[in-house]
Each structure stands twice: as structure tokens, then as C-alpha cells.
C-alpha atoms as a PDB file:
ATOM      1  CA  UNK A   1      -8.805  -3.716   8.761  1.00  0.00           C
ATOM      2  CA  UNK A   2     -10.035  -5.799   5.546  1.00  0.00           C
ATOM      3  CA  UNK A   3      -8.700  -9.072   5.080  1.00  0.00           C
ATOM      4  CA  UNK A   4      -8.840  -9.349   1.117  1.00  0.00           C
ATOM      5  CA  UNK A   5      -7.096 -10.772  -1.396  1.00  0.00           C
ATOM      6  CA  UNK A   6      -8.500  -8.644  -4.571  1.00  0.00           C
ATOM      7  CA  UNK A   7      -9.257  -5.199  -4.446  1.00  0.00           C
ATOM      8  CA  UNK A   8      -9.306  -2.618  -7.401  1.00  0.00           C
ATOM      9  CA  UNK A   9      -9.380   1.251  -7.211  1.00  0.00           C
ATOM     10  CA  UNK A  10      -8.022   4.419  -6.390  1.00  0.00           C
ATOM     11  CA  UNK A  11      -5.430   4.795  -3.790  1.00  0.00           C
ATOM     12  CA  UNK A  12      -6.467   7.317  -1.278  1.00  0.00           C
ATOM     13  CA  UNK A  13      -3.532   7.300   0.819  1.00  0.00           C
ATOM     14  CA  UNK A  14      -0.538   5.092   2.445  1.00  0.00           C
ATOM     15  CA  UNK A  15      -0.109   5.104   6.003  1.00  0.00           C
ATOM     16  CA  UNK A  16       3.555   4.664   6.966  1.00  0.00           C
ATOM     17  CA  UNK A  17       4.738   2.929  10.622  1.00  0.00           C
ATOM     18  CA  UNK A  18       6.209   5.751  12.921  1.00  0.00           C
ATOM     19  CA  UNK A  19       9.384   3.940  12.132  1.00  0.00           C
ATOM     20  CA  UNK A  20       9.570   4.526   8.662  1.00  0.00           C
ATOM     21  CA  UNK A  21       9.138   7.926   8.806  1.00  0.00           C
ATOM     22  CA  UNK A  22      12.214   8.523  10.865  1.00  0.00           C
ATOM     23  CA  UNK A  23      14.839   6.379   8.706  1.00  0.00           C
ATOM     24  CA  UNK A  24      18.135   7.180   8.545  1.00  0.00           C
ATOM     25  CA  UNK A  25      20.840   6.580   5.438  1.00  0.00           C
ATOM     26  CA  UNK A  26      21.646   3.226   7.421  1.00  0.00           C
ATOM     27  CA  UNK A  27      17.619   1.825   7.074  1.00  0.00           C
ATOM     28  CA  UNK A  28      17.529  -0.881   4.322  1.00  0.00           C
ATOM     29  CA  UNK A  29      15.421   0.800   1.896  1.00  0.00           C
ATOM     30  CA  UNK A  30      15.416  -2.250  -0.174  1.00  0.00           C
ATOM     31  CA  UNK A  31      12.997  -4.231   1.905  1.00  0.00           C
ATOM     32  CA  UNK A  32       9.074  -3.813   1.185  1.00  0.00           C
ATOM     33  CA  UNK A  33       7.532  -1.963   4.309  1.00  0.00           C
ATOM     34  CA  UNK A  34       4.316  -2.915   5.880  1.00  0.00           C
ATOM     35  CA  UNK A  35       1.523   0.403   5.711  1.00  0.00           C
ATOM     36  CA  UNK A  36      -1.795   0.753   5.524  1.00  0.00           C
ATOM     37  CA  UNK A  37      -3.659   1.727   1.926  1.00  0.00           C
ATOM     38  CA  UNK A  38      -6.539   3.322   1.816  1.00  0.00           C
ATOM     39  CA  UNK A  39      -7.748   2.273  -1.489  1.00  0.00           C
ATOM     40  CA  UNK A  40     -11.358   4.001  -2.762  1.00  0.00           C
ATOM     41  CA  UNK A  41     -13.047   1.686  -5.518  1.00  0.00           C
ATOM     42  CA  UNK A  42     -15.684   1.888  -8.100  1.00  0.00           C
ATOM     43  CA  UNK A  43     -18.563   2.155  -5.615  1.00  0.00           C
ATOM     44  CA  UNK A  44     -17.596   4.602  -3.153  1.00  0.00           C
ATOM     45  CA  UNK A  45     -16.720   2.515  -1.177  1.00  0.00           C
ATOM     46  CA  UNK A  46     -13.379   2.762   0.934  1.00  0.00           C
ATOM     47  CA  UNK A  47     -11.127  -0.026   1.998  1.00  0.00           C
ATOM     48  CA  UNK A  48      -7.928  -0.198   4.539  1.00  0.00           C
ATOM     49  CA  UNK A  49      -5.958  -2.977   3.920  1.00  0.00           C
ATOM     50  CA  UNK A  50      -2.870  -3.952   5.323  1.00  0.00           C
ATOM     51  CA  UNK A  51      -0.051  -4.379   2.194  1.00  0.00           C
ATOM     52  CA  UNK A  52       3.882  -4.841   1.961  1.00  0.00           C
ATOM     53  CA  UNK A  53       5.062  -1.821  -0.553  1.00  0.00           C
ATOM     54  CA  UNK A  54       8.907  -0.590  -1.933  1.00  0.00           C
ATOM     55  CA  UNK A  55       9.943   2.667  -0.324  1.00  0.00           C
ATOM     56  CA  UNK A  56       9.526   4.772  -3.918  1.00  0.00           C
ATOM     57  CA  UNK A  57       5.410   3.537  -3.455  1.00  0.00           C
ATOM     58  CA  UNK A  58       3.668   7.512  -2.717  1.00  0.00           C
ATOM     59  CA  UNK A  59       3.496   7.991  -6.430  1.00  0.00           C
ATOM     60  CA  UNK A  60       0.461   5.861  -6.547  1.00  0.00           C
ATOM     61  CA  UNK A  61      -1.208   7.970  -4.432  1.00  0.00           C
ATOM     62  CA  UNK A  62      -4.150   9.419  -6.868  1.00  0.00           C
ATOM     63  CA  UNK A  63      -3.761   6.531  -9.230  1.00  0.00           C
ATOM     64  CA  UNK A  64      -5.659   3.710 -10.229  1.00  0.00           C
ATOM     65  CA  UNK A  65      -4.253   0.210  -8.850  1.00  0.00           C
ATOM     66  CA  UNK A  66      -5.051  -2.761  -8.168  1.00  0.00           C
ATOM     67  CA  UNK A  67      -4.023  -4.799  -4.768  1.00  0.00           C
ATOM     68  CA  UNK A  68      -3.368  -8.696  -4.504  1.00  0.00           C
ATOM     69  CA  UNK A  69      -2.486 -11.830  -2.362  1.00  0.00           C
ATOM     70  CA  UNK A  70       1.559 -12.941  -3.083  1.00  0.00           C
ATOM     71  CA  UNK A  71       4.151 -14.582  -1.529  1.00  0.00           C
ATOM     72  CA  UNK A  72       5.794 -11.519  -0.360  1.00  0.00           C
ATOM     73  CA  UNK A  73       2.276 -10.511   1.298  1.00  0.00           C
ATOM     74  CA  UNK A  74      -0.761  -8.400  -0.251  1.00  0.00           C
ATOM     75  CA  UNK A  75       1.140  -5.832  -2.745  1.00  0.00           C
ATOM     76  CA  UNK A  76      -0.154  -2.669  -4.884  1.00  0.00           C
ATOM     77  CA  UNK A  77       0.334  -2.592  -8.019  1.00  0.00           C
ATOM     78  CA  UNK A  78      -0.724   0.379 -10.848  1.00  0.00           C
ATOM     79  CA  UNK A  79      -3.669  -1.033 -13.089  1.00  0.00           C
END
């Protein structure tokens, strides 16, 4: 696992906790969830960073973003 605080590139994939992937109705789906990204960027080169992300975040799968250091954690966010 990378410890970095600026990374930009395509997002390969998120990796959600066993946990998340059996929520219920009764989960809080308004709290950011830890995952893995697996973010590809200009090089070749891929990372796996540990980042907090909202529930709705698979859409950025394929896209272009751009991850960085907050107070809420490291976060993704479409470039």
C-alpha cells in the first residue's frame, strides 16, 4: 500500500471491505467507506492507495481523477 498524498490518473478499480458488500437498508450509507483504489497514471504505472469514498463512488471507475490528502482522509475526486 502507497502512502501518498497526490496522485493523478485513471481509476482501475475500488476494492470494497467484505462488510460493505453485505449492507443491509439499516447500514448508514451516508458515511465515506474506507476501500482500496487502484488508480493507473500517466506512466503506466499502477498505484493502491488506501482512500475514504461516498457509497455512489463505482462511477469513477474508467475515469480520470485525481486523489488527495483531507481532513476526512485521502479522497477521489473526478479531474
Amino acid at each position: 500500500m502507497e502512502n501518498v498524498n497526490q496522485v493523478d490518473g485513471r481509476l482501475v478499480s475500488l476494492q470494497w471491505p467484505k462488510e460493505a458488500a453485505g449492507a443491509t437498508l439499516s447500514f448508514d450509507t451516508s458515511q465515506l467507506q474506507e476501500v482500496k483504489a487502484e488508480i493507473e497514471d500517466s506512466e503506466g504505472v499502477t498505484h493502491l492507495i488506501d482512500v475514504v469514498v461516498s457509497w455512489d463512488a463505482d462511477y469513477l471507475v474508467g475515469k480520470e481523477v485525481s486523489v488527495s490528502a483531507t481532513d476526512n482522509g485521502i479522497t477521489l475526486k473526478e479531474k
